[in-house]
PDB file of N, CA and C in Angstrom:
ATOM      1  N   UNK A   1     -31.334  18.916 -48.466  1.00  0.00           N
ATOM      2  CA  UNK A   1     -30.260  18.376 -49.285  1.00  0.00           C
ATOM      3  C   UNK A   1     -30.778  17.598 -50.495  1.00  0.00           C
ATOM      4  N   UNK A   2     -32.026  16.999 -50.290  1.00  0.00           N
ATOM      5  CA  UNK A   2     -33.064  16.277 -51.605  1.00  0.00           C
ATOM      6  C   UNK A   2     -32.214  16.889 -52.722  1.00  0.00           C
ATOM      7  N   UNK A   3     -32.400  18.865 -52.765  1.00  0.00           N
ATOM      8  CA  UNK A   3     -32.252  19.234 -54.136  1.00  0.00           C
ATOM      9  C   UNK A   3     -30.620  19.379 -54.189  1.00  0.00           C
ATOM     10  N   UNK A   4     -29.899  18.852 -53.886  1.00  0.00           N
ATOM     11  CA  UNK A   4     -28.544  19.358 -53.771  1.00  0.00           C
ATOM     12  C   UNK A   4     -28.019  18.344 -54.162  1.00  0.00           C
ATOM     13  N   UNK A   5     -28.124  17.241 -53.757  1.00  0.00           N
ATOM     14  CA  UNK A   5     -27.348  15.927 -54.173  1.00  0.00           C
ATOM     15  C   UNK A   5     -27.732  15.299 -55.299  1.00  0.00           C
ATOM     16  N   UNK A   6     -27.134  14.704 -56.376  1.00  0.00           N
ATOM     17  CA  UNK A   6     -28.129  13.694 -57.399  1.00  0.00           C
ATOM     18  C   UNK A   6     -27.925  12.604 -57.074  1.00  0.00           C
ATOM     19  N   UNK A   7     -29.135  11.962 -57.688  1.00  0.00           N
ATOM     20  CA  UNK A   7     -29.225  10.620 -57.355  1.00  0.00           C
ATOM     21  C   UNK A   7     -27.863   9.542 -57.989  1.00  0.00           C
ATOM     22  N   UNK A   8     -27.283  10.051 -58.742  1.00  0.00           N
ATOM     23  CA  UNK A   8     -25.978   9.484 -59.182  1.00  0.00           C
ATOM     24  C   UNK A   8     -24.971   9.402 -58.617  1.00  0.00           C
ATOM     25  N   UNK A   9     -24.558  10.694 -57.509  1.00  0.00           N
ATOM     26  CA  UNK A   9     -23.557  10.889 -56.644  1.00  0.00           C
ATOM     27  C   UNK A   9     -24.142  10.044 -55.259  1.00  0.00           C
ATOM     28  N   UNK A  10     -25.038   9.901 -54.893  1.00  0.00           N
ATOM     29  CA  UNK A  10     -25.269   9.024 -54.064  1.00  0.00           C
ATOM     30  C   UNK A  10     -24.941   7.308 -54.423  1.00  0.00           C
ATOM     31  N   UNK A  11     -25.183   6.949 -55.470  1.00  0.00           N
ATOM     32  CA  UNK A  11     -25.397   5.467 -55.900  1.00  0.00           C
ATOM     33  C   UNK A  11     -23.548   5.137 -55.970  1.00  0.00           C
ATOM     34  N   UNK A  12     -22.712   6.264 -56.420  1.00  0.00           N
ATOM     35  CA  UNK A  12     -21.323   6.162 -56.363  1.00  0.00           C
ATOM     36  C   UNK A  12     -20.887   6.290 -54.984  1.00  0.00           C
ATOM     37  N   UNK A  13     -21.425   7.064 -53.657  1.00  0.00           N
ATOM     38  CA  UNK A  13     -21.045   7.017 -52.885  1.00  0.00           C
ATOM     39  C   UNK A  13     -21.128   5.517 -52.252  1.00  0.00           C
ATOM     40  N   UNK A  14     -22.303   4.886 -52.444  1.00  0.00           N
ATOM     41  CA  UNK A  14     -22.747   3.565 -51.786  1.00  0.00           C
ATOM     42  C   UNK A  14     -21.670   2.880 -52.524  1.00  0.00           C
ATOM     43  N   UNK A  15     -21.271   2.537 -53.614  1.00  0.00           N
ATOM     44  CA  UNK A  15     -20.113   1.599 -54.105  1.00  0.00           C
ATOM     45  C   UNK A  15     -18.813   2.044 -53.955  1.00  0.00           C
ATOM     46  N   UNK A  16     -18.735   2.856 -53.868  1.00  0.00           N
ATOM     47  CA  UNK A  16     -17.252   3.117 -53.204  1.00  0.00           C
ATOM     48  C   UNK A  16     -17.003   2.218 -51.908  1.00  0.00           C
ATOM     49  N   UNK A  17     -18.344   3.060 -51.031  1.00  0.00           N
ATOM     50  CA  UNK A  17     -18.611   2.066 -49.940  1.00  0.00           C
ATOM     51  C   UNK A  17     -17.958   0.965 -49.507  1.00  0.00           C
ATOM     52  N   UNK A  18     -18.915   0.209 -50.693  1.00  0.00           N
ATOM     53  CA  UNK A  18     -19.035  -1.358 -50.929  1.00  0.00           C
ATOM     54  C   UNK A  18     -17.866  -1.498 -51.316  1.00  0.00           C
ATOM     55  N   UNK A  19     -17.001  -0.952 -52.571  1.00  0.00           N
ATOM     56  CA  UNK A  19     -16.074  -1.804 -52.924  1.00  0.00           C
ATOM     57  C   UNK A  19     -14.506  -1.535 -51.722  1.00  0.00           C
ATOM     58  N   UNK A  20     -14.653  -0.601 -50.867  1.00  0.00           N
ATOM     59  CA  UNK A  20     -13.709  -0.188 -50.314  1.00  0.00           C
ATOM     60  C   UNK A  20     -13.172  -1.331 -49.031  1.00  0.00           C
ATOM     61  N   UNK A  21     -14.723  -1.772 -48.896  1.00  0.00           N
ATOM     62  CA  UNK A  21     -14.574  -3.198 -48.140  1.00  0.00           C
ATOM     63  C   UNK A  21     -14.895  -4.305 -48.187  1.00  0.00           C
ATOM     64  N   UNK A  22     -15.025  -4.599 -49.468  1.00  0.00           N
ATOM     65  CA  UNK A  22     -14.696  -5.714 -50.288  1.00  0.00           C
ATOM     66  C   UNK A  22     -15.568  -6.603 -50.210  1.00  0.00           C
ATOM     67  N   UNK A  23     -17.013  -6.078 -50.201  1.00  0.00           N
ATOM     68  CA  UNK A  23     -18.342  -6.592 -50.092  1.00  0.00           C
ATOM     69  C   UNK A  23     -18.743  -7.128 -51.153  1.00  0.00           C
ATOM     70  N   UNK A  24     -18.317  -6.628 -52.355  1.00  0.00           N
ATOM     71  CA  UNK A  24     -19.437  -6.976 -53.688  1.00  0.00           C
ATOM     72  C   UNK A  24     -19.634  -8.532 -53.657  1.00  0.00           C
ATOM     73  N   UNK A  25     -18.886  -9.404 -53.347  1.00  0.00           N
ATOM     74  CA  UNK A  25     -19.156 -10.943 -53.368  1.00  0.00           C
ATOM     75  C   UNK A  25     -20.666 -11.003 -52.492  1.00  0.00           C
ATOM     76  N   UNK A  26     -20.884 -10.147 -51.276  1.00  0.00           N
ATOM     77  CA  UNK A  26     -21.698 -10.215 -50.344  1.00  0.00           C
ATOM     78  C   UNK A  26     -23.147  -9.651 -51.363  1.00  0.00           C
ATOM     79  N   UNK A  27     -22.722  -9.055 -52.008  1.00  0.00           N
ATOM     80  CA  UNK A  27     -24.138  -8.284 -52.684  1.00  0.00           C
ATOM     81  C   UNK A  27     -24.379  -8.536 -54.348  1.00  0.00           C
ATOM     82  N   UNK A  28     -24.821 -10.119 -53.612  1.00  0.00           N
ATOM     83  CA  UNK A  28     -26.193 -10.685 -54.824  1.00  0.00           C
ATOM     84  C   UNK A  28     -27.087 -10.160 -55.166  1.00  0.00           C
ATOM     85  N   UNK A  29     -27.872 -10.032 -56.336  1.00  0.00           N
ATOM     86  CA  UNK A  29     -29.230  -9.742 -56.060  1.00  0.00           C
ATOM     87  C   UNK A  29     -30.242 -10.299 -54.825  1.00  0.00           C
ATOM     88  N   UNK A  30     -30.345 -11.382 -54.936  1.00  0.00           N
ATOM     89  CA  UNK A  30     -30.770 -12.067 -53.542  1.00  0.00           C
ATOM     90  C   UNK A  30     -30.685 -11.475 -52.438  1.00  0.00           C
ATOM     91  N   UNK A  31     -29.186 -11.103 -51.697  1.00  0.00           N
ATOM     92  CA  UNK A  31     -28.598 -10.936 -50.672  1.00  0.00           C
ATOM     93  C   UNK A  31     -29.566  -9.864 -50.809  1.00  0.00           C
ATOM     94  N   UNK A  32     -29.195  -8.901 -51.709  1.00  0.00           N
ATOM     95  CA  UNK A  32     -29.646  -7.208 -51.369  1.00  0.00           C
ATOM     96  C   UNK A  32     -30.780  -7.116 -51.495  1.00  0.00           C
ATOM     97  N   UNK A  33     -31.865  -7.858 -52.112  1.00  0.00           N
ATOM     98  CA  UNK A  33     -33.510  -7.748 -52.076  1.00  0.00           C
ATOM     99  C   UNK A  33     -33.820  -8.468 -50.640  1.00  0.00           C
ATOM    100  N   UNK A  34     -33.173  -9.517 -50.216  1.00  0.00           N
ATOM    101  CA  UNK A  34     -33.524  -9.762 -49.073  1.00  0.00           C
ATOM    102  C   UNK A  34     -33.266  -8.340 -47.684  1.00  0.00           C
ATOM    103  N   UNK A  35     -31.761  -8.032 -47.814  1.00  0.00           N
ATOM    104  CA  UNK A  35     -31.274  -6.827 -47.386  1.00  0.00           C
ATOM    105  C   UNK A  35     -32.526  -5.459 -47.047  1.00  0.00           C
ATOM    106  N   UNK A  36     -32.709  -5.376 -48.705  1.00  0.00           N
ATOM    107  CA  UNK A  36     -34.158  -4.500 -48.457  1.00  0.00           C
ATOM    108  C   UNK A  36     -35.248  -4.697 -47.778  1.00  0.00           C
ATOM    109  N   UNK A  37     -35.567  -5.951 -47.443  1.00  0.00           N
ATOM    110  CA  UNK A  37     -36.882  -6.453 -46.875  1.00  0.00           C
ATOM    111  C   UNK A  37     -36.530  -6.254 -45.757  1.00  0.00           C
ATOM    112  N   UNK A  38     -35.280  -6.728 -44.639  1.00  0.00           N
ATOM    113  CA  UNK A  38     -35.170  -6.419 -43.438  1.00  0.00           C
ATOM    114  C   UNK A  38     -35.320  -5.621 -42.963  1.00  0.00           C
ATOM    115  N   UNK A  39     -34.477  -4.514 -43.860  1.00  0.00           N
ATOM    116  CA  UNK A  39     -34.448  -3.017 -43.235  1.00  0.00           C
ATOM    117  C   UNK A  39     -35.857  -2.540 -43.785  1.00  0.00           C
ATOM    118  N   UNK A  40     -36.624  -2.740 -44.437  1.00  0.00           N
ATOM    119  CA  UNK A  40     -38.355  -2.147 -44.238  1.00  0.00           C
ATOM    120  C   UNK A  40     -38.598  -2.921 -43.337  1.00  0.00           C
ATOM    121  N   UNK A  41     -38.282  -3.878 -42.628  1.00  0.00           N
ATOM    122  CA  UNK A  41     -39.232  -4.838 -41.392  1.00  0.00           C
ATOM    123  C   UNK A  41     -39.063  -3.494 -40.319  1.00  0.00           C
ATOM    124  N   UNK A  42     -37.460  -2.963 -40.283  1.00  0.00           N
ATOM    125  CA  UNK A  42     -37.110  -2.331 -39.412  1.00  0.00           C
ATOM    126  C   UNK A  42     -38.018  -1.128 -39.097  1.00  0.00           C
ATOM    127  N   UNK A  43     -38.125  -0.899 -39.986  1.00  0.00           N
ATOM    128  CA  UNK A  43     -38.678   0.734 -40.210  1.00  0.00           C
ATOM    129  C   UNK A  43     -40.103   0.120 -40.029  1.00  0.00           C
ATOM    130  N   UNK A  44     -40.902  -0.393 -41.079  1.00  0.00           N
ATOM    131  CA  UNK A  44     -42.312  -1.531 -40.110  1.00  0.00           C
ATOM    132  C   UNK A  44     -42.157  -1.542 -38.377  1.00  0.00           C
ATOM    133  N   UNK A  45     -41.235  -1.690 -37.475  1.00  0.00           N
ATOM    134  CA  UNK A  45     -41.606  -1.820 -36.620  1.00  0.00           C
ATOM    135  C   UNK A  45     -41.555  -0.331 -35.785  1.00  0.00           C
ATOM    136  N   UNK A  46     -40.659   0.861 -35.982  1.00  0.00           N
ATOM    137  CA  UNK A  46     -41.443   1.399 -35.620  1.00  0.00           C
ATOM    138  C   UNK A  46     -43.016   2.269 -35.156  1.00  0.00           C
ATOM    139  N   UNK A  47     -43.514   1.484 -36.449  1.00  0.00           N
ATOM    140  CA  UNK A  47     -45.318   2.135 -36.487  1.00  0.00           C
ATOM    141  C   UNK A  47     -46.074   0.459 -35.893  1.00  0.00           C
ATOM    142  N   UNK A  48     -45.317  -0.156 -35.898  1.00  0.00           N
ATOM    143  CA  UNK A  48     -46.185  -1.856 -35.387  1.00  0.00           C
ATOM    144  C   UNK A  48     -47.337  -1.598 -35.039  1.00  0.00           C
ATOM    145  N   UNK A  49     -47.757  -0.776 -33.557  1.00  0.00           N
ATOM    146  CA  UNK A  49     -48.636  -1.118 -32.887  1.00  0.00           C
ATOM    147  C   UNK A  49     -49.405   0.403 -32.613  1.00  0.00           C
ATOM    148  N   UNK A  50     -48.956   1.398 -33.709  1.00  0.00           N
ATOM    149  CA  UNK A  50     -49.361   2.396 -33.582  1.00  0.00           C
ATOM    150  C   UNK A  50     -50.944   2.459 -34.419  1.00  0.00           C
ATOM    151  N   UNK A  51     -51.706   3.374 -34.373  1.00  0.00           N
ATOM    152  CA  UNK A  51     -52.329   4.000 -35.182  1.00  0.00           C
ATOM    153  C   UNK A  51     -52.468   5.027 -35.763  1.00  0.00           C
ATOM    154  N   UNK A  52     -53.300   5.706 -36.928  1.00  0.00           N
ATOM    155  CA  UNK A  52     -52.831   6.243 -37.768  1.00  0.00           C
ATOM    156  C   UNK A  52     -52.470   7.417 -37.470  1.00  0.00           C
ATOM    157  N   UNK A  53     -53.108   8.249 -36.528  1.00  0.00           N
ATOM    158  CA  UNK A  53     -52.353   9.183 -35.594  1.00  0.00           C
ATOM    159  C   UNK A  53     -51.987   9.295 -34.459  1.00  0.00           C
ATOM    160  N   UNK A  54     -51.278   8.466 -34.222  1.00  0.00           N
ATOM    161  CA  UNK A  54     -50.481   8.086 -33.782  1.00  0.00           C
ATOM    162  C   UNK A  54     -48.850   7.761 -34.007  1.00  0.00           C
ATOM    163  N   UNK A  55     -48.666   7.498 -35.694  1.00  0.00           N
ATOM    164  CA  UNK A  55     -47.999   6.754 -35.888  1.00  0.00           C
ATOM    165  C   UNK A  55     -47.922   8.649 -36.642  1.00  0.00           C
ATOM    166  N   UNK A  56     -48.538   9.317 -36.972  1.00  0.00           N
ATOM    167  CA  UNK A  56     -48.052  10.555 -37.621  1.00  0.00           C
ATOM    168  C   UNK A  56     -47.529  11.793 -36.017  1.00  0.00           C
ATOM    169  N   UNK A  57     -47.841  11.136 -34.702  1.00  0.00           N
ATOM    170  CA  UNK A  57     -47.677  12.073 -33.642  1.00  0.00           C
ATOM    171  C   UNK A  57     -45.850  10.982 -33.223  1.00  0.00           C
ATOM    172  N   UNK A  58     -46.016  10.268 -33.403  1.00  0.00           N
ATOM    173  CA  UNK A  58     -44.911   9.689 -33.481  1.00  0.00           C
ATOM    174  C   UNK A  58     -43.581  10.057 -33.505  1.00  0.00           C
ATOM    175  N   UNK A  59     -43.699  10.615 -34.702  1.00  0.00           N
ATOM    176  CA  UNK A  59     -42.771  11.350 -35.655  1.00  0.00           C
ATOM    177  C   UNK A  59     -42.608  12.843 -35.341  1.00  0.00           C
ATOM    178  N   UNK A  60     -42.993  13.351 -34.436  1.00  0.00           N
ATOM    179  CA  UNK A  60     -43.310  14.705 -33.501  1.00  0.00           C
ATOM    180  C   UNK A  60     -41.987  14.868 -32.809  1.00  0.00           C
ATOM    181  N   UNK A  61     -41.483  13.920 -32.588  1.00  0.00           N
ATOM    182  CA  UNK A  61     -40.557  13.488 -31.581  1.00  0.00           C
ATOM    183  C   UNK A  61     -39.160  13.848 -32.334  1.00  0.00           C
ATOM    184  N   UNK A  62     -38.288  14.315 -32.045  1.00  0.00           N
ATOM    185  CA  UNK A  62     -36.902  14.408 -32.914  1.00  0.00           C
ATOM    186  C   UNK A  62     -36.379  13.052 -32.589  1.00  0.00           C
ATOM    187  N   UNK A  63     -35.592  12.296 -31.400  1.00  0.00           N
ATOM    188  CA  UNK A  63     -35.425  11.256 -31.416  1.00  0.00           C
ATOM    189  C   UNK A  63     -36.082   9.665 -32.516  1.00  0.00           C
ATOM    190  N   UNK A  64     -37.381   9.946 -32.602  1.00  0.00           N
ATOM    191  CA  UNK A  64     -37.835   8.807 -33.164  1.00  0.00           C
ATOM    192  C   UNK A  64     -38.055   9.409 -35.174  1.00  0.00           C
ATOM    193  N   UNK A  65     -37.916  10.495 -35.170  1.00  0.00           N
ATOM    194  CA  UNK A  65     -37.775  11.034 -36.556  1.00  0.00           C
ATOM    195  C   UNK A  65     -36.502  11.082 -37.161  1.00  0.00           C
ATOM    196  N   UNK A  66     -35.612  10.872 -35.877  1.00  0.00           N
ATOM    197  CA  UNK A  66     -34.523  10.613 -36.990  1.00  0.00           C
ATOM    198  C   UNK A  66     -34.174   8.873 -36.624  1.00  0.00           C
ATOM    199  N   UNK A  67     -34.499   8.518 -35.777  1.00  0.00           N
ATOM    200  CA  UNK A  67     -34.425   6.612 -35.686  1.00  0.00           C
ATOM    201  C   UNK A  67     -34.805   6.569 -37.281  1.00  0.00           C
ATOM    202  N   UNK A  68     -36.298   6.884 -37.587  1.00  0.00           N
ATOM    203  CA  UNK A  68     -37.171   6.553 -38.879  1.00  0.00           C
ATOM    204  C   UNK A  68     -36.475   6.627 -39.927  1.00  0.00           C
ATOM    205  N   UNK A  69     -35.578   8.318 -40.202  1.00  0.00           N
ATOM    206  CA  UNK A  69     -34.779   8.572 -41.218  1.00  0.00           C
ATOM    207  C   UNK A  69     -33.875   7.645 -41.779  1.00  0.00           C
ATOM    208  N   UNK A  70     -33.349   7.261 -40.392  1.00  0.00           N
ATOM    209  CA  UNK A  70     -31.805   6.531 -40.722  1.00  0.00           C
ATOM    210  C   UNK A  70     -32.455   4.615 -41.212  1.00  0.00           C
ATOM    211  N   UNK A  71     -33.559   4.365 -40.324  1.00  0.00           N
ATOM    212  CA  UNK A  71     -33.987   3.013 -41.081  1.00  0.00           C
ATOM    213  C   UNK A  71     -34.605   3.288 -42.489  1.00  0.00           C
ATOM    214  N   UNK A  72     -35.070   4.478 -42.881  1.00  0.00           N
ATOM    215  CA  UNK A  72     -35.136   5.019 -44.462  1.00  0.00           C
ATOM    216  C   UNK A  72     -33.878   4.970 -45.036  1.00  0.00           C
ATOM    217  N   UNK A  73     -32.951   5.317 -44.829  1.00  0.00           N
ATOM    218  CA  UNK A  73     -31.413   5.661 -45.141  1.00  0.00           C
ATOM    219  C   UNK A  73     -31.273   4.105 -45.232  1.00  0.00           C
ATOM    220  N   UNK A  74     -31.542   3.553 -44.600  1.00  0.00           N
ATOM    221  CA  UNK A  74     -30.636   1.845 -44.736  1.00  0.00           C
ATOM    222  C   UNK A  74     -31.120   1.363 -46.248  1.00  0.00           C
ATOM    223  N   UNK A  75     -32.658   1.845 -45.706  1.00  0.00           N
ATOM    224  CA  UNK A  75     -33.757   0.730 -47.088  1.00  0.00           C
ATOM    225  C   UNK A  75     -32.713   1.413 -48.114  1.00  0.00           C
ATOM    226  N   UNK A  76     -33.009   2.646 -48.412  1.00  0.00           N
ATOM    227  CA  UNK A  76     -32.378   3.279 -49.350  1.00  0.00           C
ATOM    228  C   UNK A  76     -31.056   2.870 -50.238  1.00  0.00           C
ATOM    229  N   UNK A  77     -29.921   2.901 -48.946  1.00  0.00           N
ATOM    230  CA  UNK A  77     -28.743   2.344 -49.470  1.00  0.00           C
ATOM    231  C   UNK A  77     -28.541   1.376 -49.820  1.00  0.00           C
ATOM    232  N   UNK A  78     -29.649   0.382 -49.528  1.00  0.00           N
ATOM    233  CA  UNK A  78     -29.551  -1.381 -49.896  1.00  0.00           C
ATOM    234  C   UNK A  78     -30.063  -1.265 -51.404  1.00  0.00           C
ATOM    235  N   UNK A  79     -31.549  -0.160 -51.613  1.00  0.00           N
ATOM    236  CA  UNK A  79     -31.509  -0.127 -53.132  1.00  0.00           C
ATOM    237  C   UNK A  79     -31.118   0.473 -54.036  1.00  0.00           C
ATOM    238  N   UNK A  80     -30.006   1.465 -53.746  1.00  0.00           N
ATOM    239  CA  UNK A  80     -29.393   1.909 -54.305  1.00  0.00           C
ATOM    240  C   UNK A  80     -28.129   0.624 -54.863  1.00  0.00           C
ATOM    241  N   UNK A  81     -27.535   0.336 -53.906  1.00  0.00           N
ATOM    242  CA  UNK A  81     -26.516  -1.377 -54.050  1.00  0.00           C
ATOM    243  C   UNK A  81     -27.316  -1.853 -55.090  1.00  0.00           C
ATOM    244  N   UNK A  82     -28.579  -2.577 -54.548  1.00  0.00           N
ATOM    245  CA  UNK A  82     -29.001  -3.155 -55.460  1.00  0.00           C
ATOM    246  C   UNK A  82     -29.298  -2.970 -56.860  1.00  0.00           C
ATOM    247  N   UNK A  83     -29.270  -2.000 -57.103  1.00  0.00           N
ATOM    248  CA  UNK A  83     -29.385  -0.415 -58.428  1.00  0.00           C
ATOM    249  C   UNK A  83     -27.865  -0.894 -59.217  1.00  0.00           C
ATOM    250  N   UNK A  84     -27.357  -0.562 -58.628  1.00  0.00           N
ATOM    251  CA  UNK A  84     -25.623  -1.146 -58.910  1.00  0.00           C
ATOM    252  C   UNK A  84     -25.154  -2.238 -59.556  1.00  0.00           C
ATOM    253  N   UNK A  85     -25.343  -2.867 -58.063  1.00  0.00           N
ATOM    254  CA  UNK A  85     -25.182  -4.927 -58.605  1.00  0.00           C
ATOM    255  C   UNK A  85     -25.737  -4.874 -60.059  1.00  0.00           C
ATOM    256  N   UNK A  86     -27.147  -4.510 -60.362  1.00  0.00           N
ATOM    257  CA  UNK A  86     -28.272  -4.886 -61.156  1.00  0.00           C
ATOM    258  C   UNK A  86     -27.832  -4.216 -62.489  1.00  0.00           C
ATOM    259  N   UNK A  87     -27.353  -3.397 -62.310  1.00  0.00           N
ATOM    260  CA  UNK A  87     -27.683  -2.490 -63.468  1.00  0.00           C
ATOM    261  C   UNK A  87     -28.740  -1.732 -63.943  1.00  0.00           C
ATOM    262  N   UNK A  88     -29.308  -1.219 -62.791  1.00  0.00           N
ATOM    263  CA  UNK A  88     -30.671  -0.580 -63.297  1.00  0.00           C
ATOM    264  C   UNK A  88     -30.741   1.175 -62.709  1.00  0.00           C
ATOM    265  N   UNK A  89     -31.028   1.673 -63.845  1.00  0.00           N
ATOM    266  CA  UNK A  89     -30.575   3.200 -63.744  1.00  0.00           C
ATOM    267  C   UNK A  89     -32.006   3.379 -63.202  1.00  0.00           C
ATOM    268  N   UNK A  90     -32.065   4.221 -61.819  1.00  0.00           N
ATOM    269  CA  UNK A  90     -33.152   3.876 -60.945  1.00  0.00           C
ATOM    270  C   UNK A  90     -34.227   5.194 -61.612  1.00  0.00           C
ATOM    271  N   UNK A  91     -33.336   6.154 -62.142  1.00  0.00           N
ATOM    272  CA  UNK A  91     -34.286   7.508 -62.587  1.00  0.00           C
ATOM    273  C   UNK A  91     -35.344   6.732 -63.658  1.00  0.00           C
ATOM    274  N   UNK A  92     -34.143   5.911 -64.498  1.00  0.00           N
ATOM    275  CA  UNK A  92     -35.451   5.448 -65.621  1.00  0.00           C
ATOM    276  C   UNK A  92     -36.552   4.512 -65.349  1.00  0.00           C
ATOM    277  N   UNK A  93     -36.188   3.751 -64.413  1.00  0.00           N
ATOM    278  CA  UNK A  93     -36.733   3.162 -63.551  1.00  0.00           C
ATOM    279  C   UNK A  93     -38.325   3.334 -63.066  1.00  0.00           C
ATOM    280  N   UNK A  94     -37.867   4.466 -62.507  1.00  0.00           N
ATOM    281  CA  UNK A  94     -38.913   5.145 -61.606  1.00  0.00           C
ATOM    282  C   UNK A  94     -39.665   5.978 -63.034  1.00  0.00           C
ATOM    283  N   UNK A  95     -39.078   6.676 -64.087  1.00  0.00           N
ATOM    284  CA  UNK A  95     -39.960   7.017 -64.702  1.00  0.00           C
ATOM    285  C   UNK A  95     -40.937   6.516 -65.565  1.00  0.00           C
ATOM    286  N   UNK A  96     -40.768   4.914 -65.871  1.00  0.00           N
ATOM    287  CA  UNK A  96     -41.209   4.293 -66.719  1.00  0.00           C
ATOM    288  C   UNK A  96     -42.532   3.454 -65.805  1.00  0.00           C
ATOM    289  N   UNK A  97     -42.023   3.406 -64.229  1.00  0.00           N
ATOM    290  CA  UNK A  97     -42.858   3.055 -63.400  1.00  0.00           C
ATOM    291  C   UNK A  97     -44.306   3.694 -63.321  1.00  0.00           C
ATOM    292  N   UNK A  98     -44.001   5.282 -63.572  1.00  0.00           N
ATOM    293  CA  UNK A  98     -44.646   5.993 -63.181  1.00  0.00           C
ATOM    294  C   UNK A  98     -45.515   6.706 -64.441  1.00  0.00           C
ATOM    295  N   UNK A  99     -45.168   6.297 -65.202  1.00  0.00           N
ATOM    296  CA  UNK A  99     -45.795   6.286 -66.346  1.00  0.00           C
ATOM    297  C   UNK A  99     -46.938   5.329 -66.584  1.00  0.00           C
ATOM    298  N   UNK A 100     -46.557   4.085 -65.935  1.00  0.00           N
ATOM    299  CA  UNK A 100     -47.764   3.074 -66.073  1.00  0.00           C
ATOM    300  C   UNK A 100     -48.631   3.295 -65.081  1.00  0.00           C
ATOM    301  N   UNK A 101     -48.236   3.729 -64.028  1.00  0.00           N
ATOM    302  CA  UNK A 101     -49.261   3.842 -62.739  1.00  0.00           C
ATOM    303  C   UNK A 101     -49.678   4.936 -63.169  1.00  0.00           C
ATOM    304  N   UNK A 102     -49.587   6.296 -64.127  1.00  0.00           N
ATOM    305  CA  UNK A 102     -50.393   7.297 -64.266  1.00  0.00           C
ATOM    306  C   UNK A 102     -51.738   6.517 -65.294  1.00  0.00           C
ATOM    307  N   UNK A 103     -51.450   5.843 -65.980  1.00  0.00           N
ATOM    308  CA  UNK A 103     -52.410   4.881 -66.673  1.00  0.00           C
ATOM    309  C   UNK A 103     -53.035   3.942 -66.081  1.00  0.00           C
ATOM    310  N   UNK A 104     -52.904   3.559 -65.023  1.00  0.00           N
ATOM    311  CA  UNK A 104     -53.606   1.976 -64.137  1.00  0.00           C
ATOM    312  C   UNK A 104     -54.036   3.003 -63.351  1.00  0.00           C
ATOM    313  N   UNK A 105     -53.731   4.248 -62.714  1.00  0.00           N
ATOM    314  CA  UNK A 105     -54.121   5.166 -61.464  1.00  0.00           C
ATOM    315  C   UNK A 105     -54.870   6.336 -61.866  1.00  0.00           C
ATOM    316  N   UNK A 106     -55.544   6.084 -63.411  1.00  0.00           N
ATOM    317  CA  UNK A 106     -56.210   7.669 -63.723  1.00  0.00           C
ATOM    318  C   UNK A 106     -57.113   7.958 -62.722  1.00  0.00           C
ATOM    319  N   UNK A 107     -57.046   9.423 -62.887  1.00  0.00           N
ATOM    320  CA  UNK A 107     -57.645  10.601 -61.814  1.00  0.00           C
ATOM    321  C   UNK A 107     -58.722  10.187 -62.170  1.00  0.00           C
ATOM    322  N   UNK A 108     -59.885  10.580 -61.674  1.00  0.00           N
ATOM    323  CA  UNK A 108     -61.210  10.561 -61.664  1.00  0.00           C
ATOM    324  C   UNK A 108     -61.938  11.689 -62.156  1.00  0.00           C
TER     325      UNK A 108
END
């Protein structure tokens, strides 16, 4: 579905969301960067005490591959909100990001 959906129709789905239940007071910047940090703690704890293959045999499992997904799905939707609240168009975002890390990250 990656290539099927845009990233725009998702960021409208999350505020509809939000505004349908009357959250936006709830989603500060604050609130929702904190928001984000939890839900990566979440997803952090499924690999806690794993190692590195381990933590890739892990994911072998349908049960715990889609646990993973959906604590991806949370991080996600919190920065997408936060995308929102903010005003920050996440494509340009990410491309301007990635523009500097191709310069701080040259190939060898």
């Amino acid at each position: 579905m990656d290539n099927q959906i845009k990233l725009f129709e998702l960021k409208e789905k999350v505020k509809i969301f939000v505004a349908q239940r009357n959250w936006q007071e709830f989603h500060s910047p604050k609130n929702l960067a904190m928001s984000i940090s939890i839900e990566a703690a979440e997803l952090m704890e499924h690999f806690q005490w794993l190692g590195l293959e381990e933590s890739k045999d892990y994911l072998q499992d349908a049960k715990n591959h889609d646990e993973v997904a959906m604590e991806l799905a949370d991080v996600l939707i919190y920065c997408m909100s936060f995308a929102n609240t903010c005003n920050i168009d996440i494509s340009e975002a990410i491309s301007k990001k990635m523009a500097i890390n191709e310069i701080r990250f040259k190939k060898a």
